[in-house]
PDB file of N, CA and C in Angstrom:
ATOM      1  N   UNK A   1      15.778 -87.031  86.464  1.00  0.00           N
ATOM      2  CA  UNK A   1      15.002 -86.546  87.583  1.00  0.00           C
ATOM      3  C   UNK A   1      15.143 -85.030  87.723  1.00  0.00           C
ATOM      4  N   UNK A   2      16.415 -84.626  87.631  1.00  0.00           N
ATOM      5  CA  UNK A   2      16.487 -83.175  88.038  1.00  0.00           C
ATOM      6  C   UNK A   2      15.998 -82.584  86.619  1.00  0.00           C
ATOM      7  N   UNK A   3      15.948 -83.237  85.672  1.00  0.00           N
ATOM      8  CA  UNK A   3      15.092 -82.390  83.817  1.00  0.00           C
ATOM      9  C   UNK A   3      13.640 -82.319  84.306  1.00  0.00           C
ATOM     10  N   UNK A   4      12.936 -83.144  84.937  1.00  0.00           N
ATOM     11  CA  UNK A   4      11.763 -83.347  85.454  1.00  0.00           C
ATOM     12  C   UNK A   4      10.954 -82.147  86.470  1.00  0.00           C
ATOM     13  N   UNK A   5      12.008 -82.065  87.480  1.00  0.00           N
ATOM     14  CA  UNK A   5      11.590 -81.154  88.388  1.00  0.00           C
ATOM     15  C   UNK A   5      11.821 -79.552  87.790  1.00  0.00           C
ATOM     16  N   UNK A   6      13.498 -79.068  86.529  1.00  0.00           N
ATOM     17  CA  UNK A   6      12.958 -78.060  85.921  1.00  0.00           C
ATOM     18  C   UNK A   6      12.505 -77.553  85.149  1.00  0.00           C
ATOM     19  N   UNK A   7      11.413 -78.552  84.219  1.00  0.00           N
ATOM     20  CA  UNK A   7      10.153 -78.965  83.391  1.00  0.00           C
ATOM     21  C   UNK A   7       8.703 -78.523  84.494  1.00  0.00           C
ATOM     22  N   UNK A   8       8.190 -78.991  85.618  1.00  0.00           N
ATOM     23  CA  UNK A   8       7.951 -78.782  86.459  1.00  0.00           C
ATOM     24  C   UNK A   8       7.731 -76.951  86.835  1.00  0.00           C
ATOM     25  N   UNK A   9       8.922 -76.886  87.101  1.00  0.00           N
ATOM     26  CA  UNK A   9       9.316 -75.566  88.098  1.00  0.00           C
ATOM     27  C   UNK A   9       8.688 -74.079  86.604  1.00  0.00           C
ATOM     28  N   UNK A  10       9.334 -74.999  85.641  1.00  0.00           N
ATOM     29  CA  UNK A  10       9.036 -73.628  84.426  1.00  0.00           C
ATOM     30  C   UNK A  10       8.073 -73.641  83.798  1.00  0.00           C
ATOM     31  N   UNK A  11       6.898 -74.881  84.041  1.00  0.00           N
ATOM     32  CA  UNK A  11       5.436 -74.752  84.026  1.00  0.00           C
ATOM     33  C   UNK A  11       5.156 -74.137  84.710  1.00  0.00           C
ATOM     34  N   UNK A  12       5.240 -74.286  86.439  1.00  0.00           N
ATOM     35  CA  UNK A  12       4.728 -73.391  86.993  1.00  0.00           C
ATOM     36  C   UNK A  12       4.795 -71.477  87.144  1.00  0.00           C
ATOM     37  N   UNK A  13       6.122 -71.350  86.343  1.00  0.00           N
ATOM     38  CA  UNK A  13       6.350 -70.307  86.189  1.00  0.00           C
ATOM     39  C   UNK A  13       5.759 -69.962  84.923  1.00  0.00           C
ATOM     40  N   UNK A  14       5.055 -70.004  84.246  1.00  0.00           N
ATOM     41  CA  UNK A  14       4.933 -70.081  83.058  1.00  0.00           C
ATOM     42  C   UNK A  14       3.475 -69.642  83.523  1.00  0.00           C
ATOM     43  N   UNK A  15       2.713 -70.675  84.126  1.00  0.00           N
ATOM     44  CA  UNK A  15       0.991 -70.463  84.329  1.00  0.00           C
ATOM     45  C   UNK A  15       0.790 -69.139  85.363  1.00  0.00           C
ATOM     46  N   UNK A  16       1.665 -68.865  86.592  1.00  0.00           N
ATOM     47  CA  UNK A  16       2.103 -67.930  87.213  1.00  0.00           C
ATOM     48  C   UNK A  16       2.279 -66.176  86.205  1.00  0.00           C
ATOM     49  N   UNK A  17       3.103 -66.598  85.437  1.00  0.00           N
ATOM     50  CA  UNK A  17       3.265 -65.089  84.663  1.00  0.00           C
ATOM     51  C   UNK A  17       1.886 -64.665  83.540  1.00  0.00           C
ATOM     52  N   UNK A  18       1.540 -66.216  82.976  1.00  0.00           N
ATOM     53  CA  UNK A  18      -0.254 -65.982  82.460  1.00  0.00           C
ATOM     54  C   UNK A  18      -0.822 -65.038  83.583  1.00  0.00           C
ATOM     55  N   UNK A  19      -1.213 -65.542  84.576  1.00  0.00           N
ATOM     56  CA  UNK A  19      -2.178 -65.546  85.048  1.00  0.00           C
ATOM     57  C   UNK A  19      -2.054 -63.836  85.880  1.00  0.00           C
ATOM     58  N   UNK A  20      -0.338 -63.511  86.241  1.00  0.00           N
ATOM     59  CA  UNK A  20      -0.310 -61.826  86.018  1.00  0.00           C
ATOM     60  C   UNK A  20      -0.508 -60.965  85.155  1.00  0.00           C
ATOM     61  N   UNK A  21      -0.505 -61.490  83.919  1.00  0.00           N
ATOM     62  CA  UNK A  21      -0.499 -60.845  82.532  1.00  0.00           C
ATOM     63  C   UNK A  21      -2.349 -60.591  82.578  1.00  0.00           C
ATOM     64  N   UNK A  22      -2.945 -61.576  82.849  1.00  0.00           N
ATOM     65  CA  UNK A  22      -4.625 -61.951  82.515  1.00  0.00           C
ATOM     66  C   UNK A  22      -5.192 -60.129  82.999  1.00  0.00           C
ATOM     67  N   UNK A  23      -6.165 -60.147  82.057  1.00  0.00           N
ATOM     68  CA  UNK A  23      -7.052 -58.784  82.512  1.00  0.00           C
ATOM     69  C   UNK A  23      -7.750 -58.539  83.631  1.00  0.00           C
ATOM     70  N   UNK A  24      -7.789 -57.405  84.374  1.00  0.00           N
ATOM     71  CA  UNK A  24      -8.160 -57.544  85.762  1.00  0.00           C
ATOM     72  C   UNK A  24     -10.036 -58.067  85.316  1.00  0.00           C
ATOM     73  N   UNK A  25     -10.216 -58.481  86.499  1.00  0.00           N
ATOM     74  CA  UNK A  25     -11.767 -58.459  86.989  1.00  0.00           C
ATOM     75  C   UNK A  25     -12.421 -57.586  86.637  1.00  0.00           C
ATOM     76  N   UNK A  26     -13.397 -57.768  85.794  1.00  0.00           N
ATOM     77  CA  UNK A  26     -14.143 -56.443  85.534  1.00  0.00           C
ATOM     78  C   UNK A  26     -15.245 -56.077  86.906  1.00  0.00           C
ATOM     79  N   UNK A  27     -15.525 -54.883  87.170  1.00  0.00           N
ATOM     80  CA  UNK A  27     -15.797 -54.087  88.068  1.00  0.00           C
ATOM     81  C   UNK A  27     -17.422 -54.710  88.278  1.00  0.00           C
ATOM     82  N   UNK A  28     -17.544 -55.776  89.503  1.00  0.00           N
ATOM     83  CA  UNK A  28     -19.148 -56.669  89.516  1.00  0.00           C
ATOM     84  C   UNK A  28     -20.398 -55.193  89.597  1.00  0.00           C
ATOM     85  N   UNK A  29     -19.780 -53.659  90.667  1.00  0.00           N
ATOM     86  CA  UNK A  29     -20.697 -52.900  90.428  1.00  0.00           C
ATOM     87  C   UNK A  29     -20.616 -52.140  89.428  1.00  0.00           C
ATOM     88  N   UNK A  30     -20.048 -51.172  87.768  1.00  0.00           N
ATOM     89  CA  UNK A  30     -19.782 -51.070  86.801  1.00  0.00           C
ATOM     90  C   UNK A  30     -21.488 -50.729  86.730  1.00  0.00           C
ATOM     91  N   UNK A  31     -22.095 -51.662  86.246  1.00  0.00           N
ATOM     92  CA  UNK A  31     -23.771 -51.524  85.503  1.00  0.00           C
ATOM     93  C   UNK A  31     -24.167 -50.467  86.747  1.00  0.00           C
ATOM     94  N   UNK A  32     -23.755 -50.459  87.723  1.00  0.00           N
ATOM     95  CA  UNK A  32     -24.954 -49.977  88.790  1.00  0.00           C
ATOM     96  C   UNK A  32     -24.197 -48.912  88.890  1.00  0.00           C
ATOM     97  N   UNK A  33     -23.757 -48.733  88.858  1.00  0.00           N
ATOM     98  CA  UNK A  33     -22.781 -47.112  88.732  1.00  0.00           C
ATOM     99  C   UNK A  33     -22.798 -46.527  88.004  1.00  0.00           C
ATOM    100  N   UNK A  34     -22.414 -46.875  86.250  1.00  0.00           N
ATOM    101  CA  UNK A  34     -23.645 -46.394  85.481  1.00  0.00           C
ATOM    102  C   UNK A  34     -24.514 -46.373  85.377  1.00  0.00           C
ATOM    103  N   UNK A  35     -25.730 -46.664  85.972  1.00  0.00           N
ATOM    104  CA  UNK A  35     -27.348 -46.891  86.066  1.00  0.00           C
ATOM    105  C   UNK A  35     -27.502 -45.436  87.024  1.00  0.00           C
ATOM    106  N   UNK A  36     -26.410 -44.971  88.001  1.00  0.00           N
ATOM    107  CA  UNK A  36     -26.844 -44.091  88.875  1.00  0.00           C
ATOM    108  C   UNK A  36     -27.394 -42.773  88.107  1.00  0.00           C
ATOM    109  N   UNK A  37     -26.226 -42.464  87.074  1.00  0.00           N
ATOM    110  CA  UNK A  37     -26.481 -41.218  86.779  1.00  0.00           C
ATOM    111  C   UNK A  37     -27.659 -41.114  85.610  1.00  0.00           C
ATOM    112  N   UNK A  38     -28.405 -42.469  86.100  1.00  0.00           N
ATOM    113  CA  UNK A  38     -29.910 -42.280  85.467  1.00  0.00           C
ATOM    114  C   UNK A  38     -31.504 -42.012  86.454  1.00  0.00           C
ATOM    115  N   UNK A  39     -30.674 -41.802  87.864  1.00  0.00           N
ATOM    116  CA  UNK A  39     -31.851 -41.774  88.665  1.00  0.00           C
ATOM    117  C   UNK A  39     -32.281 -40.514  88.988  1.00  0.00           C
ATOM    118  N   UNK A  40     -31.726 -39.323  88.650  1.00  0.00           N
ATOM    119  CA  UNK A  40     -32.316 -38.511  88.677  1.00  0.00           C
ATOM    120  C   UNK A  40     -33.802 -38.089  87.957  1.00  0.00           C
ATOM    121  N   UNK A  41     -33.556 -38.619  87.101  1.00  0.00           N
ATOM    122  CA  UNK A  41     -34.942 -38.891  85.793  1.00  0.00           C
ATOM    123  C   UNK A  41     -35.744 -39.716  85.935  1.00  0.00           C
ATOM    124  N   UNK A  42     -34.709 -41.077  85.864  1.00  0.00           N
ATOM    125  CA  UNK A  42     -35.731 -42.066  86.204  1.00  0.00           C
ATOM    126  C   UNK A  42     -35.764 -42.660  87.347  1.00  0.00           C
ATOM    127  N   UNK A  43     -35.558 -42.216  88.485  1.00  0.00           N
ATOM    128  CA  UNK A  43     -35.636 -43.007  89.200  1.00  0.00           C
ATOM    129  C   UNK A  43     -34.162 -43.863  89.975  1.00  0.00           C
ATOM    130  N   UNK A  44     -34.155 -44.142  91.349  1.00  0.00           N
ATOM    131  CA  UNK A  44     -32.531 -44.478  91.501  1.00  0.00           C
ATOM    132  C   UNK A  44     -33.057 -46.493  91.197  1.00  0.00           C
ATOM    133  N   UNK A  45     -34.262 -46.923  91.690  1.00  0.00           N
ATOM    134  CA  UNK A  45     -34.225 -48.207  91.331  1.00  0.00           C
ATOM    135  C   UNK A  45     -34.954 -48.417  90.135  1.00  0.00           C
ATOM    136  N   UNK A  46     -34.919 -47.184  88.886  1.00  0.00           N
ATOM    137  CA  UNK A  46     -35.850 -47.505  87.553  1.00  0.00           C
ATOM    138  C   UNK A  46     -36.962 -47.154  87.611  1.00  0.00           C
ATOM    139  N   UNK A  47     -37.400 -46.348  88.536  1.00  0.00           N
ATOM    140  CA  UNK A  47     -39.029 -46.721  88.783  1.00  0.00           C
ATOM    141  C   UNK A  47     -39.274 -44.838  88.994  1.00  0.00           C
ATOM    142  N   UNK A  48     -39.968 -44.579  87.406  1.00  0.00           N
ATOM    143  CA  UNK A  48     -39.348 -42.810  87.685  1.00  0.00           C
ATOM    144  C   UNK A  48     -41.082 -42.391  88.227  1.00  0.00           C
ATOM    145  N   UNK A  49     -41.129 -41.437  88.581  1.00  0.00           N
ATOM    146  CA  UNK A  49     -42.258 -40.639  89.094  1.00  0.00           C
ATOM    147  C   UNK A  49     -42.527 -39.462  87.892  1.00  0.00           C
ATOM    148  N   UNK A  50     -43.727 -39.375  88.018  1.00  0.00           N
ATOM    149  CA  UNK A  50     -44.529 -38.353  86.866  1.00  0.00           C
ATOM    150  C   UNK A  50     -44.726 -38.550  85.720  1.00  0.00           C
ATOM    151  N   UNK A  51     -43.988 -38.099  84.604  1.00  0.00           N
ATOM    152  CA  UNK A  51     -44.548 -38.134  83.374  1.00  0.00           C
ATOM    153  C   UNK A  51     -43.420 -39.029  82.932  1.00  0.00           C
ATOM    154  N   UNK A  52     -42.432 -39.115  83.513  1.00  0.00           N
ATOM    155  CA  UNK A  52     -40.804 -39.980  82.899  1.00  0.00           C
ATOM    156  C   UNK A  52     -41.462 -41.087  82.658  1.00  0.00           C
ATOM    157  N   UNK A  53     -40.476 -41.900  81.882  1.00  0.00           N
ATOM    158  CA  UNK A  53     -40.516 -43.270  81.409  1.00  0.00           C
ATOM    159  C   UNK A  53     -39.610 -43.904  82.722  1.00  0.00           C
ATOM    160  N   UNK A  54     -40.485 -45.152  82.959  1.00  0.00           N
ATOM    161  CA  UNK A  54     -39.677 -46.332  84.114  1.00  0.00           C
ATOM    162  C   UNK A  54     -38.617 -47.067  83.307  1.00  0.00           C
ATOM    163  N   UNK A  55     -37.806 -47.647  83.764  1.00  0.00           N
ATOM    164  CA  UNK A  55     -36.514 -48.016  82.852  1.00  0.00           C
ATOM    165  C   UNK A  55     -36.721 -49.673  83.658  1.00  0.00           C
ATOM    166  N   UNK A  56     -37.140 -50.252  85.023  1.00  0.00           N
ATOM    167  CA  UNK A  56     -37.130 -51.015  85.673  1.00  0.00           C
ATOM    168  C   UNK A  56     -37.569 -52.143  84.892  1.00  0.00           C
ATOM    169  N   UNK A  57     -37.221 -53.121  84.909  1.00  0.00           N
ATOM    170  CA  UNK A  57     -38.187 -54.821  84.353  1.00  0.00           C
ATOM    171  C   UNK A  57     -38.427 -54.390  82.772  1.00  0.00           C
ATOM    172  N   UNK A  58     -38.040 -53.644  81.953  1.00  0.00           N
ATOM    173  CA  UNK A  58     -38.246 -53.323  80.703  1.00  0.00           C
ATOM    174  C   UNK A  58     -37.047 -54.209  79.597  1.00  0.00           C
ATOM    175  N   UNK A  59     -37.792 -54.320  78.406  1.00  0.00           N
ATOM    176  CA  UNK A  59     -37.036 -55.433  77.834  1.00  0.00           C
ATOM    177  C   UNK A  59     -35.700 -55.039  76.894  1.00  0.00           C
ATOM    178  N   UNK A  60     -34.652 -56.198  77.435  1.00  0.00           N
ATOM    179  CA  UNK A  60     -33.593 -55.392  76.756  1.00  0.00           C
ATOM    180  C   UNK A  60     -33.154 -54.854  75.204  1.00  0.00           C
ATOM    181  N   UNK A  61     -33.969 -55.438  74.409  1.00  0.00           N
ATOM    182  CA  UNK A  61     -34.118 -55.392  72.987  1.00  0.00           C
ATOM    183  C   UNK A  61     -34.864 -53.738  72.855  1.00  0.00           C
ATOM    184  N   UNK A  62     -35.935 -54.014  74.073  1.00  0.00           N
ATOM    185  CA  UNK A  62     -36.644 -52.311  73.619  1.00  0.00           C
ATOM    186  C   UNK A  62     -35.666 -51.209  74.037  1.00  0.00           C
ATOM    187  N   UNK A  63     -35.157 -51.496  75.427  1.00  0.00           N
ATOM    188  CA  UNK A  63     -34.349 -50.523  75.539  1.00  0.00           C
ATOM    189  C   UNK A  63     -33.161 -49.989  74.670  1.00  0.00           C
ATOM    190  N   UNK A  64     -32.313 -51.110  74.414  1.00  0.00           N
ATOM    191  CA  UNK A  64     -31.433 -50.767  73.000  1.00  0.00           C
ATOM    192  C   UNK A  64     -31.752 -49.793  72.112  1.00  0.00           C
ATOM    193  N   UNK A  65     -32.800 -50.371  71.518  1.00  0.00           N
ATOM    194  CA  UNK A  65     -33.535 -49.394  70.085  1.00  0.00           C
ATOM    195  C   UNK A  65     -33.558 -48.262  70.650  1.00  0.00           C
ATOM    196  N   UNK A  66     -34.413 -47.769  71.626  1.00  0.00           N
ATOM    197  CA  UNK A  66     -34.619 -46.598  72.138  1.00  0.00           C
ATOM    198  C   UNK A  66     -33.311 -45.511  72.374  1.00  0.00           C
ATOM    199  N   UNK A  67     -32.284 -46.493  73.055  1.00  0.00           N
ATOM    200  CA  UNK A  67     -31.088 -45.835  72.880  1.00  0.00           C
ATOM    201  C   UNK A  67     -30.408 -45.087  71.670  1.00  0.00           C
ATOM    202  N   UNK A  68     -30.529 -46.534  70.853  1.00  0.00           N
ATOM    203  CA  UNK A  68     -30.201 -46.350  69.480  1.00  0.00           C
ATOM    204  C   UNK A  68     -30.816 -45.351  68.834  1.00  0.00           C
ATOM    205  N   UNK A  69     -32.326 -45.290  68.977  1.00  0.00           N
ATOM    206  CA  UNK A  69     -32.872 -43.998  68.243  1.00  0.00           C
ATOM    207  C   UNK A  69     -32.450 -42.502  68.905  1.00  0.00           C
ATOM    208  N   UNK A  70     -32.208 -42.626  69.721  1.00  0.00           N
ATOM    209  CA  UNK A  70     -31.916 -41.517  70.657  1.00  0.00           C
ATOM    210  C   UNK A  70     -31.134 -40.754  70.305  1.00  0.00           C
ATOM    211  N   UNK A  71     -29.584 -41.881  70.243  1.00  0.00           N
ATOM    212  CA  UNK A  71     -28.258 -41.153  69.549  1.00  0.00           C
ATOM    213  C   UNK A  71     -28.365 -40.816  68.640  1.00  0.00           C
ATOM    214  N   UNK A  72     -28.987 -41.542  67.452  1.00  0.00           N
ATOM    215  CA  UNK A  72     -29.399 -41.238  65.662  1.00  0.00           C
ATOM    216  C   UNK A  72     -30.267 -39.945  65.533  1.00  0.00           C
ATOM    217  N   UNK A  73     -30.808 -39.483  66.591  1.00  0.00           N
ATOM    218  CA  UNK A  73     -31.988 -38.320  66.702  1.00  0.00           C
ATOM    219  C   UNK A  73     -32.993 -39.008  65.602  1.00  0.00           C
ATOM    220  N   UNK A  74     -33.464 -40.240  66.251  1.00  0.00           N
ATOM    221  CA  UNK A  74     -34.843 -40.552  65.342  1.00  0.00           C
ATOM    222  C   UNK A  74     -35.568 -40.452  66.247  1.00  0.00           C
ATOM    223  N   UNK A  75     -35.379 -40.406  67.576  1.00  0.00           N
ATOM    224  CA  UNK A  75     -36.358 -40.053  68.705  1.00  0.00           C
ATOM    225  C   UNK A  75     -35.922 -38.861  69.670  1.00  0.00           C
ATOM    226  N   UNK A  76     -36.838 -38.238  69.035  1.00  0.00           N
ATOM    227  CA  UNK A  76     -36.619 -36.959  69.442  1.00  0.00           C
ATOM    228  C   UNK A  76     -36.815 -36.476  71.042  1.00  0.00           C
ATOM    229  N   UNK A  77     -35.556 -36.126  71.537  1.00  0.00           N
ATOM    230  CA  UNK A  77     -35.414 -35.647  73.073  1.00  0.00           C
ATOM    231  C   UNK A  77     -35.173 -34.177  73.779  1.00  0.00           C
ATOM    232  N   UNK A  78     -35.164 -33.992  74.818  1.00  0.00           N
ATOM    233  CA  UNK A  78     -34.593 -32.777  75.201  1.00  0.00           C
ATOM    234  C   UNK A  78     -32.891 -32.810  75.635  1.00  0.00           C
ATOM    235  N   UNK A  79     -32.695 -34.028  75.731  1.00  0.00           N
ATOM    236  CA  UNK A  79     -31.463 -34.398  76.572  1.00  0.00           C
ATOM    237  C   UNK A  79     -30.682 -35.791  76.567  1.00  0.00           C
ATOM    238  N   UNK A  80     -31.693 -36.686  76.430  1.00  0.00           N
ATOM    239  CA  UNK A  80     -31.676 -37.680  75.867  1.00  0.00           C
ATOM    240  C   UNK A  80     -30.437 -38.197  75.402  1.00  0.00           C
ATOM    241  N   UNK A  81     -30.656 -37.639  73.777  1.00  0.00           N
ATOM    242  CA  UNK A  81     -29.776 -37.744  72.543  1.00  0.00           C
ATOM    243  C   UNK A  81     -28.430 -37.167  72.627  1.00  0.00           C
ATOM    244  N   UNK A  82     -28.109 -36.551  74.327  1.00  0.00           N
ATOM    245  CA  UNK A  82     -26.677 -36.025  74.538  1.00  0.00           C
ATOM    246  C   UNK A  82     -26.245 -37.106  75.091  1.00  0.00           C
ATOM    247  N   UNK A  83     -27.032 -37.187  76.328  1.00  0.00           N
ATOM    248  CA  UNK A  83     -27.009 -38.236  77.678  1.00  0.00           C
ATOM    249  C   UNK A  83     -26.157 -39.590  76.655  1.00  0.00           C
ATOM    250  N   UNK A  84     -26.933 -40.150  75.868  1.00  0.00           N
ATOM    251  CA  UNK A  84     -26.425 -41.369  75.321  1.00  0.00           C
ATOM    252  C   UNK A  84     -25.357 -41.350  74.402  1.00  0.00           C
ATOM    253  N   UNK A  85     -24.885 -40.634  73.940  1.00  0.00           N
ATOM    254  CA  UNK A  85     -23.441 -40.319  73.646  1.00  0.00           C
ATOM    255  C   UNK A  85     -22.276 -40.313  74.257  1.00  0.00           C
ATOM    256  N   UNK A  86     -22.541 -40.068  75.415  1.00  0.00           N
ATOM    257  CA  UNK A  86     -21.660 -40.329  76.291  1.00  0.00           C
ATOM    258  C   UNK A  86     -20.798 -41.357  76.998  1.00  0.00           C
ATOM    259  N   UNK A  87     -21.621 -42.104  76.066  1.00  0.00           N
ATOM    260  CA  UNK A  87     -21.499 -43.987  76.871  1.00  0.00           C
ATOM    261  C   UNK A  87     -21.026 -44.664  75.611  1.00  0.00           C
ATOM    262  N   UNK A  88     -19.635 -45.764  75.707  1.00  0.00           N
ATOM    263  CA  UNK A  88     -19.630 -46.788  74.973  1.00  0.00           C
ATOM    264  C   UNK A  88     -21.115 -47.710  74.541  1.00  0.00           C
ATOM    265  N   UNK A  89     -20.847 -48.535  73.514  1.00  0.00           N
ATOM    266  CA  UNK A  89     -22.258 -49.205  73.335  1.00  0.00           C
ATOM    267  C   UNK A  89     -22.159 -50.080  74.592  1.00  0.00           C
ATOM    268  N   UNK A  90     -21.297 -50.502  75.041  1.00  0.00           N
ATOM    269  CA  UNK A  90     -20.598 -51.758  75.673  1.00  0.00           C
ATOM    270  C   UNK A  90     -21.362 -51.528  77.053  1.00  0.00           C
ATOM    271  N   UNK A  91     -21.037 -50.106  77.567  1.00  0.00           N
ATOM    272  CA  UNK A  91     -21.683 -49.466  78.914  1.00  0.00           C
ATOM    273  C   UNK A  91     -23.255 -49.418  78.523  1.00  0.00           C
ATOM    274  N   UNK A  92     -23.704 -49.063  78.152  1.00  0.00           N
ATOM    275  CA  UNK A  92     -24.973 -49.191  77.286  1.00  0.00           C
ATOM    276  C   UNK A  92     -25.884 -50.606  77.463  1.00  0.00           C
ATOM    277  N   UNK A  93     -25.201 -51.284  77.036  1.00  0.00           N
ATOM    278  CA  UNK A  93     -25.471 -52.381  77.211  1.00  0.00           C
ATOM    279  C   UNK A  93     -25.769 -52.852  78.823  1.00  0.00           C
ATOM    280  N   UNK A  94     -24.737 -52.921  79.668  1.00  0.00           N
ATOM    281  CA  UNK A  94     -24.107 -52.905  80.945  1.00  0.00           C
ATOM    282  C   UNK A  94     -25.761 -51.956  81.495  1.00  0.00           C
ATOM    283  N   UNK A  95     -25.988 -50.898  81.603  1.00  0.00           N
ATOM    284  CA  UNK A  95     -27.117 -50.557  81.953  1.00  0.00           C
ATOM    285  C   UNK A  95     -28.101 -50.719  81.563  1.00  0.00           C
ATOM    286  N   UNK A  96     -28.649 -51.012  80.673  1.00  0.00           N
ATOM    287  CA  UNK A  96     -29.543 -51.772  79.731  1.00  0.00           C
ATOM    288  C   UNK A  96     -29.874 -52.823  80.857  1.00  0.00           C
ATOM    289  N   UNK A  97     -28.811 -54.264  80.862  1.00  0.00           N
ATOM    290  CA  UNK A  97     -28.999 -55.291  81.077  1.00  0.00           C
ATOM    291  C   UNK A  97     -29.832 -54.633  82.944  1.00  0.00           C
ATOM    292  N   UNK A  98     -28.829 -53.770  83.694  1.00  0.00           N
ATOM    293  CA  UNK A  98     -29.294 -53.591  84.685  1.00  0.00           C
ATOM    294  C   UNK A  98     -30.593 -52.849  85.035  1.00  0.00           C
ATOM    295  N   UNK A  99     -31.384 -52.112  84.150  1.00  0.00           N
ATOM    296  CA  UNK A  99     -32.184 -51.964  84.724  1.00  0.00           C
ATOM    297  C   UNK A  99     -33.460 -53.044  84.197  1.00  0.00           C
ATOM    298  N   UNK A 100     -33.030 -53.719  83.284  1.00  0.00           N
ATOM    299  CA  UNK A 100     -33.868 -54.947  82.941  1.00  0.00           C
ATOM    300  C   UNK A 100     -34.231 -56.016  83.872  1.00  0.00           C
ATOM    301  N   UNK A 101     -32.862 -56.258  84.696  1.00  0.00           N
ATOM    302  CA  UNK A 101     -33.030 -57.139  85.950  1.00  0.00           C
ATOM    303  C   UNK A 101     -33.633 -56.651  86.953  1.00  0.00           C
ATOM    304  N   UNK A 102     -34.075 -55.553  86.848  1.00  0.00           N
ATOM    305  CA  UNK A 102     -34.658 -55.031  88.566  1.00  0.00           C
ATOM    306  C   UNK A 102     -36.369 -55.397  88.102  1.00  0.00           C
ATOM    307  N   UNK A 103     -36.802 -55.700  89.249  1.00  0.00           N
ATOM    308  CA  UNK A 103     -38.553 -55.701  89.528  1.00  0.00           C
ATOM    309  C   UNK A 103     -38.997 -54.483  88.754  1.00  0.00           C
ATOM    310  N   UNK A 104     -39.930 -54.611  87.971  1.00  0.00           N
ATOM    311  CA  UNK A 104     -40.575 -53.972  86.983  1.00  0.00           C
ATOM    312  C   UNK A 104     -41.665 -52.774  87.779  1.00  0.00           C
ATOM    313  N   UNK A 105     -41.844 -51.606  87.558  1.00  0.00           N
ATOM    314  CA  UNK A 105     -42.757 -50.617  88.340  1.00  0.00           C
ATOM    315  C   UNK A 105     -44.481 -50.666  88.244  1.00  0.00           C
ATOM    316  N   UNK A 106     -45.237 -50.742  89.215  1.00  0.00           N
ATOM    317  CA  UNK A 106     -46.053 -51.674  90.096  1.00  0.00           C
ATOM    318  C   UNK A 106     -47.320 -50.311  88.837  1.00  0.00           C
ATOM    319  N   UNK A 107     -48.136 -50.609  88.020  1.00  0.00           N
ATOM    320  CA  UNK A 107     -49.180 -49.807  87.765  1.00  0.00           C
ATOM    321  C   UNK A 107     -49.889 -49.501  89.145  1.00  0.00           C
TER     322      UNK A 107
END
């Protein structure tokens, strides 16, 4: 009985020290925080004014490439091709996905 309870006691200590060890929560606002320092251009909800490109409801496969060409200088920018250097692919992604989810800009 008493092998039982400290079988028991050193499981629970055991799932306890996992579960301090485990990686924090990744940050739920992260995408939208990086997405900010895209609203000057485009827009703070994607949806840019004038001659800019809208980033809002756009598909995430196109946006990628575009990125991708950006950094490679196959698409040629003023600023662009700095801007996206700056970012893991990972963050990239992370804003990508977010401005894909927002309502798309109204013709």
């Amino acid at each position: 009985m008493i092998r039982m309870k400290a079988i028991k006691r050193f499981l629970a200590l055991a799932t306890c020290a996992a579960a301090c060890q485990a990686q924090p929560a990744a940050d739920p606002l992260l995408a939208r925080n990086l997405a900010a320092t895209c609203a000057n251009c485009h827009g703070s909800m994607g949806v840019a004014k004038g001659e800019m490109k809208s980033l809002a409801g756009r598909n995430e496969e196109e946006l990628l490439k575009l990125l991708a060409d950006y950094r490679s200088g196959a698409q040629p920018a003023t600023i662009m091709h700095q801007i996206v250097k700056g970012y893991t692919e990972d963050q990239l992604k992370l804003v990508i996905k977010h401005f894909a989810a927002l309502p798309a800009a109204k013709p």
